[in-house]
Every structure is written in C-alpha cells, then in structure tokens.
C-alpha atoms as a PDB file:
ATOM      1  CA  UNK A   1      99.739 -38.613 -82.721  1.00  0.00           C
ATOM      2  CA  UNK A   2     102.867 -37.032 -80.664  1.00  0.00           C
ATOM      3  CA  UNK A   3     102.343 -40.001 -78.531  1.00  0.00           C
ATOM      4  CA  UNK A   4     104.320 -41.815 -81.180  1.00  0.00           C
ATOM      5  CA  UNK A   5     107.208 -40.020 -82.168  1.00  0.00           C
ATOM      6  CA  UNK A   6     109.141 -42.346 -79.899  1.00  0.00           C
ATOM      7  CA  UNK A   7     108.437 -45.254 -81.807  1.00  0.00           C
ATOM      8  CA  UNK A   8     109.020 -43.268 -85.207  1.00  0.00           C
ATOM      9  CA  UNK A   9     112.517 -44.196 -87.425  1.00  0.00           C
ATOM     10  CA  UNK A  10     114.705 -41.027 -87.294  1.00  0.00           C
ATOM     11  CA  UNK A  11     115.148 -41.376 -91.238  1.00  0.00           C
ATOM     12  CA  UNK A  12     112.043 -42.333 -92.618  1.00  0.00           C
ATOM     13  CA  UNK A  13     109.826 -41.100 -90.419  1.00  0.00           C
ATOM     14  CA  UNK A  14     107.623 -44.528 -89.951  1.00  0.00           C
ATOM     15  CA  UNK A  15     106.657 -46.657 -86.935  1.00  0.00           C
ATOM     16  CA  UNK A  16     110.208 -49.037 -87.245  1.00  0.00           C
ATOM     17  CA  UNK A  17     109.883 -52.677 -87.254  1.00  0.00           C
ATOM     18  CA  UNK A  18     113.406 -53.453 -86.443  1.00  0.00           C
ATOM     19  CA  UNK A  19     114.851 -50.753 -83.816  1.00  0.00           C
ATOM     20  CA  UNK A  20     118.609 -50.049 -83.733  1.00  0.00           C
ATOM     21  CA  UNK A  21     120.124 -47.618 -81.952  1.00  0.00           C
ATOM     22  CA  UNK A  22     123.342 -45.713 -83.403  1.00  0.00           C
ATOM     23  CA  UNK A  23     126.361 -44.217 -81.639  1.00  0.00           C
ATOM     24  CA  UNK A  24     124.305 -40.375 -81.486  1.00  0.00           C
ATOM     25  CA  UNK A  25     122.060 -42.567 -79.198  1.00  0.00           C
ATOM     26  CA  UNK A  26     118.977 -42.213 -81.836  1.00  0.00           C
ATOM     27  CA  UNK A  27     116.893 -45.259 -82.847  1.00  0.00           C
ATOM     28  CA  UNK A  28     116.375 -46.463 -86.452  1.00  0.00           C
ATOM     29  CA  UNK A  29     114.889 -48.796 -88.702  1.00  0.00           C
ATOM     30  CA  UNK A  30     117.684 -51.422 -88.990  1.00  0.00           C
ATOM     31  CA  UNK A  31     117.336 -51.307 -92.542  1.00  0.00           C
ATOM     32  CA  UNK A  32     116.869 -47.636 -92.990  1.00  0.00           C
ATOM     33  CA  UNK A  33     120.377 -46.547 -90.854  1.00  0.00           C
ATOM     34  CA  UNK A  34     122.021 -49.731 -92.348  1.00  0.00           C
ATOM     35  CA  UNK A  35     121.557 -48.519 -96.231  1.00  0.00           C
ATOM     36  CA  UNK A  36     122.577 -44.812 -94.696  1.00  0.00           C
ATOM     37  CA  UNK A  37     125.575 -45.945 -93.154  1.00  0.00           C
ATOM     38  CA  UNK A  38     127.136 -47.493 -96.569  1.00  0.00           C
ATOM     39  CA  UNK A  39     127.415 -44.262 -97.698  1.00  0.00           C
ATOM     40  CA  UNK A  40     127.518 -42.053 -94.777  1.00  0.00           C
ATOM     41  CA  UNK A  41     128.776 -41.893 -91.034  1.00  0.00           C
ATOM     42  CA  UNK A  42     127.010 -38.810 -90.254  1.00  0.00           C
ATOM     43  CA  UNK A  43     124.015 -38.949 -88.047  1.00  0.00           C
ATOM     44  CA  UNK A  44     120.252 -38.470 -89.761  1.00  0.00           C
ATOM     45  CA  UNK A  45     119.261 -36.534 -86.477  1.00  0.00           C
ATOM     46  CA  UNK A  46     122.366 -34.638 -85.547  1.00  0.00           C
ATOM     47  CA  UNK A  47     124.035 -33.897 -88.303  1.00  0.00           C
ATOM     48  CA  UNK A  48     127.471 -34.772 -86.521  1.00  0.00           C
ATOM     49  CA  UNK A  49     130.054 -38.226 -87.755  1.00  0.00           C
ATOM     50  CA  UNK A  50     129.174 -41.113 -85.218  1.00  0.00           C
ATOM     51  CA  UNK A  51     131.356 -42.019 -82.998  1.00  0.00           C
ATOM     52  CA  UNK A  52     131.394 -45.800 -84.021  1.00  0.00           C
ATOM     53  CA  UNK A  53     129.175 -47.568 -86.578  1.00  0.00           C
ATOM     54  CA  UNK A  54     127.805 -50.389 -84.306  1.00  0.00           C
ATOM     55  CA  UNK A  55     124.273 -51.086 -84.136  1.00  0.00           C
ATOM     56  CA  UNK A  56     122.561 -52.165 -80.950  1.00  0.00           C
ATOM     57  CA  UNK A  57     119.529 -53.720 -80.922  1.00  0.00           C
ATOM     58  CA  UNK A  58     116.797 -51.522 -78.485  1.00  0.00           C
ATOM     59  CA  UNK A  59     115.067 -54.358 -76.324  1.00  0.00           C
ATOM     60  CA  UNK A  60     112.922 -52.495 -74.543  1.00  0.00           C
ATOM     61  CA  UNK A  61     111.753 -49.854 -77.307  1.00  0.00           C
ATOM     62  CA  UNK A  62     111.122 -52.673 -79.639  1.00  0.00           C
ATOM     63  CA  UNK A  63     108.874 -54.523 -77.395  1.00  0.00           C
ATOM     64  CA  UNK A  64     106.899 -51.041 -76.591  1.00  0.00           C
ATOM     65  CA  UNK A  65     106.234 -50.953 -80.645  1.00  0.00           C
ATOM     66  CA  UNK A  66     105.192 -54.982 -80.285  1.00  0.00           C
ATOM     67  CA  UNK A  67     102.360 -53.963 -77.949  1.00  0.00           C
ATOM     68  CA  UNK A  68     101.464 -50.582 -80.258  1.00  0.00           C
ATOM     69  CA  UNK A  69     100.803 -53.050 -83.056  1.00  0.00           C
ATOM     70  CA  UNK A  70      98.983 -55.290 -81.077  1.00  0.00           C
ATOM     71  CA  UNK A  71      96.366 -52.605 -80.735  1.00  0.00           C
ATOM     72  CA  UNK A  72      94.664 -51.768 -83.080  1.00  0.00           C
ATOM     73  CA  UNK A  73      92.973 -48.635 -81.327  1.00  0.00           C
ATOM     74  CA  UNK A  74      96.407 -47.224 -80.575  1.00  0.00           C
ATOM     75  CA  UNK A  75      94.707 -46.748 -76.862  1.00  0.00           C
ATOM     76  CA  UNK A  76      95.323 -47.293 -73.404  1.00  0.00           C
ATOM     77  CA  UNK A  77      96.268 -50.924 -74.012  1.00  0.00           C
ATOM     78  CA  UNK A  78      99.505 -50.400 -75.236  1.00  0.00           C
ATOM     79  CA  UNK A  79     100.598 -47.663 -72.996  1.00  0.00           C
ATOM     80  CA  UNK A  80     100.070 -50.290 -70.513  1.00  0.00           C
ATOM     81  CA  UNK A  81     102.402 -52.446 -71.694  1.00  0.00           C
ATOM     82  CA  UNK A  82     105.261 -49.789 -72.574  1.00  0.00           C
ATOM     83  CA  UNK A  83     104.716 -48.088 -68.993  1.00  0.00           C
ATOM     84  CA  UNK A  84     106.034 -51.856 -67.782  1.00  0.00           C
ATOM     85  CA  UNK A  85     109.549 -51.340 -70.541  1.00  0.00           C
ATOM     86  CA  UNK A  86     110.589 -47.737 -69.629  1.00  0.00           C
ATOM     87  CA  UNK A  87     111.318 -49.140 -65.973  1.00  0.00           C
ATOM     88  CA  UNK A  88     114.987 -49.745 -65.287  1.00  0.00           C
ATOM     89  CA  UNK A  89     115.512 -53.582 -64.545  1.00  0.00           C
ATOM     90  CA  UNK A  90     117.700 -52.340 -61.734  1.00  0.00           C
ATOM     91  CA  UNK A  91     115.770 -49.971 -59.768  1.00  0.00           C
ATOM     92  CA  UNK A  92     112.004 -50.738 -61.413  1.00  0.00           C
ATOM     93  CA  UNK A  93     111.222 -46.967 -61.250  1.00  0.00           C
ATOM     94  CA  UNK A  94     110.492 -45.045 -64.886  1.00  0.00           C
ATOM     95  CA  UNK A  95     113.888 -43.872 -66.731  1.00  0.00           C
ATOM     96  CA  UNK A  96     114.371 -40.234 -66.954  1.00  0.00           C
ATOM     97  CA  UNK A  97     118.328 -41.288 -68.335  1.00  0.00           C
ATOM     98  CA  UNK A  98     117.911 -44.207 -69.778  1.00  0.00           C
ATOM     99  CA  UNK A  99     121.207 -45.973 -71.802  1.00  0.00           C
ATOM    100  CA  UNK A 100     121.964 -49.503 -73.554  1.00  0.00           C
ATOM    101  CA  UNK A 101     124.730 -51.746 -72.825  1.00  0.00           C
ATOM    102  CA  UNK A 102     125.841 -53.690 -75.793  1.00  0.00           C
ATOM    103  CA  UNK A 103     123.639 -56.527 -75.505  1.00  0.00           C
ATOM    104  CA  UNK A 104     120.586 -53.953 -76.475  1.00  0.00           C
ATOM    105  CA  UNK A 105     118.610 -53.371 -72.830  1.00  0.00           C
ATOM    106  CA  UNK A 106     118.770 -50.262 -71.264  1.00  0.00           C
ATOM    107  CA  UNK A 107     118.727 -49.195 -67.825  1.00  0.00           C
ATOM    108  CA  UNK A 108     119.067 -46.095 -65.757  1.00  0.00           C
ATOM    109  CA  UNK A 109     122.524 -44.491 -66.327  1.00  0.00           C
ATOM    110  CA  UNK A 110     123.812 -43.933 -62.773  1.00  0.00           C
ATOM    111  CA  UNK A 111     121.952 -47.410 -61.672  1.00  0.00           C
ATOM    112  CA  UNK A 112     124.055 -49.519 -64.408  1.00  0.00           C
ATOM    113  CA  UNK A 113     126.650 -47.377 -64.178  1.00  0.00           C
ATOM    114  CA  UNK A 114     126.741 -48.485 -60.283  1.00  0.00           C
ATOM    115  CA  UNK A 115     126.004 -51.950 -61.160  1.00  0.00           C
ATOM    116  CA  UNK A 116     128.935 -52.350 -63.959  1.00  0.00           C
ATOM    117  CA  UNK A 117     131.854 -51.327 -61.435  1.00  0.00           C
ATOM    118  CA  UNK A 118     131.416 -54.647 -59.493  1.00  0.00           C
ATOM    119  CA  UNK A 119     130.082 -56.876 -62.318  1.00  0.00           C
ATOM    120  CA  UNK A 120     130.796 -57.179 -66.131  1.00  0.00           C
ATOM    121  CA  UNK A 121     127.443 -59.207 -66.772  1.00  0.00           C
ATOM    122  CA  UNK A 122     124.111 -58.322 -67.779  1.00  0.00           C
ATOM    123  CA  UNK A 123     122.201 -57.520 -65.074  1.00  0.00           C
ATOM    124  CA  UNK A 124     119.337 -58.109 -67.251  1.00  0.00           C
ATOM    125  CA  UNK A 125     120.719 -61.941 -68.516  1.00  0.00           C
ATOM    126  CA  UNK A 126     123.235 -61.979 -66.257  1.00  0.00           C
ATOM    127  CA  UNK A 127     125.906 -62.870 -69.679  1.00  0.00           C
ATOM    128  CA  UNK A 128     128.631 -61.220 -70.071  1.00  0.00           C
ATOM    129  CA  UNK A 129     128.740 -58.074 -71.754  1.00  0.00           C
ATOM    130  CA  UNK A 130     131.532 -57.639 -74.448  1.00  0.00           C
ATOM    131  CA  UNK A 131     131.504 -53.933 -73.479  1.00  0.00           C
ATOM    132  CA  UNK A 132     131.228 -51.886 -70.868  1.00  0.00           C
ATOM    133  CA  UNK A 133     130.396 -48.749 -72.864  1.00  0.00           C
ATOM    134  CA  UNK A 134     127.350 -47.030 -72.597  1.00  0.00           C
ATOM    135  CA  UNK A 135     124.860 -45.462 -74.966  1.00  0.00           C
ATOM    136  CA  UNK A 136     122.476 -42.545 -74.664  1.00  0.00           C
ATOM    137  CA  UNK A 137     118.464 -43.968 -75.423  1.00  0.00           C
ATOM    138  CA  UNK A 138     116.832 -40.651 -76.597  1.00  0.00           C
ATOM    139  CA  UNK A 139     113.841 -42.947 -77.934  1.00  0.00           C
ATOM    140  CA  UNK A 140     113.378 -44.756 -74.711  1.00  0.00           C
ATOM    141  CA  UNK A 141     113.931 -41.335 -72.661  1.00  0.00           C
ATOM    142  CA  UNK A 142     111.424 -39.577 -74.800  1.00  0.00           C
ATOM    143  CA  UNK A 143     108.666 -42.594 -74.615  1.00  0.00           C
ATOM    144  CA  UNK A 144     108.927 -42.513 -70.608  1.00  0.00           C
ATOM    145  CA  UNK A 145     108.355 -38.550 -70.824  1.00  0.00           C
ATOM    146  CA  UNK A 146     105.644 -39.233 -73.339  1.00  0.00           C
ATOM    147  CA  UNK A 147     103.859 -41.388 -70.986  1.00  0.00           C
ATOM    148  CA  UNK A 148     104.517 -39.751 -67.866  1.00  0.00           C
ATOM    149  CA  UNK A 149     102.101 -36.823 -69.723  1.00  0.00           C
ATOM    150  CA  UNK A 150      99.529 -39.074 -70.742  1.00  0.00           C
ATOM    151  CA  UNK A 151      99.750 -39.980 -67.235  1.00  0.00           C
ATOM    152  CA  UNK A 152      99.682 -36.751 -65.891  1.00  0.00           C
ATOM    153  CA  UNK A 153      96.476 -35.688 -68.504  1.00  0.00           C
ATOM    154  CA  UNK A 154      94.811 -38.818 -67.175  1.00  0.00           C
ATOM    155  CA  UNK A 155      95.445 -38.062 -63.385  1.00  0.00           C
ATOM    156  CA  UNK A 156      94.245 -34.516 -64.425  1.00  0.00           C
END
C-alpha cells in the first residue's frame, strides 16, 4: 500500500532492513546505496552529485519498519508505534521538517536548530555530536504526512 512508501529503499524499491540516509536527505538500504556509491556519487532519487558520501544511520525510521515487521497484518498496530517515532524528542509534537544530526535521530529543524546554538550534544543521548550539520529526512517527513492521513481517514 501507499502507506509504505516511506519505509521503501529509494533504489530497490523494497521495505529496507538497514536504513541510511544520504546527503540528498533520501533513505536507503545500507547495502543497496553502499554498492551504488562505489561507482557513483549521484543520487538514485534526484539525479543530482551528493554533497558528501556519509551515511547516517535513520533511528527513528528504522524503528517505524521494526514495528511494520512485527505485524504481520500491516494494521493499526504498527501505525501505533511509528505515530510515537515521527515526534520530535524536543518538542514531542509530529515533524512536518524533520532532519538528522550525525548521530542518526532526527528532530524538528527549527527545534534542533534552536537547541544546537547553546549545546553541541545530543539532545537525544546527550553525547556529543561530531557535527553540527544538518540533514533533510524526506522518509521520516513523508511517514508523519502518511499517518497524519490515515489519521485524518480514521477521524473521518
């Protein structure tokens, strides 16, 4: 179903297992956009070169695809659970821009943005964080819109 597409690998088009998230701010299967990147620095969904070939791990996303597998209707069950990881840690309301810091959670972007001029920790661990630089989370963004409808459908 369209419900899905968040939790879908840009390249090969499956539910990932592993989810990365490159510099065009897309998530992968880590083994999928690691093989691509060998031979290639131009990004499977935009077309354009990344920016930077780093890979950063997408917390939140990740654990949303945990709870999909977990049921095995594909119901309400796991929209429970991924209603709970498109909150920003910061402000606990849904993400309508959500980004990842380096250490692969993601937050709202003017809420971490906010939060990173007076700290250079985690506000999630509370480590520090090697980098201050931001990345768009398209997936994560696209799974809080996704559920907001089913929400909306449900309500209606």
């Amino acid at each position: 179903g369209g419900e899905w597409r968040a939790l879908q690998c840009g390249i090969c088009g499956r539910i990932i297992m592993d989810p990365v998230v490159a510099s065009d701010g897309f998530s992968y299967e880590r083994q999928e956009i690691e093989a691509r990147l060998k031979h290639s620095t131009i990004s499977p969904m935009t077309g354009k070169r990344l920016a930077f070939t780093v890979l950063v791990p997408n917390n939140q996303l990740k654990n949303a695809i945990e709870a999909w597998r977990k049921d095995p209707t594909h119901g309400g069950g796991w929209i429970t659970a991924a209603r709970e990881e498109v909150k920003c840690p910061i402000t606990m309301s849904v993400m309508h821009d959500a980004v990842l810091t380096c250490d692969g959670h993601s937050y709202e972007r003017a809420a971490i943005i906010q939060w990173l001029r007076r700290h250079a920790s985690s506000p999630k661990s509370n480590l520090p964080l090697s980098s201050k630089a931001l990345i768009t989370n398209h997936n994560l963004a696209l799974l809080a819109r996704t559920i907001a409808a089913l929400d909306g459908d449900a309500a209606g």
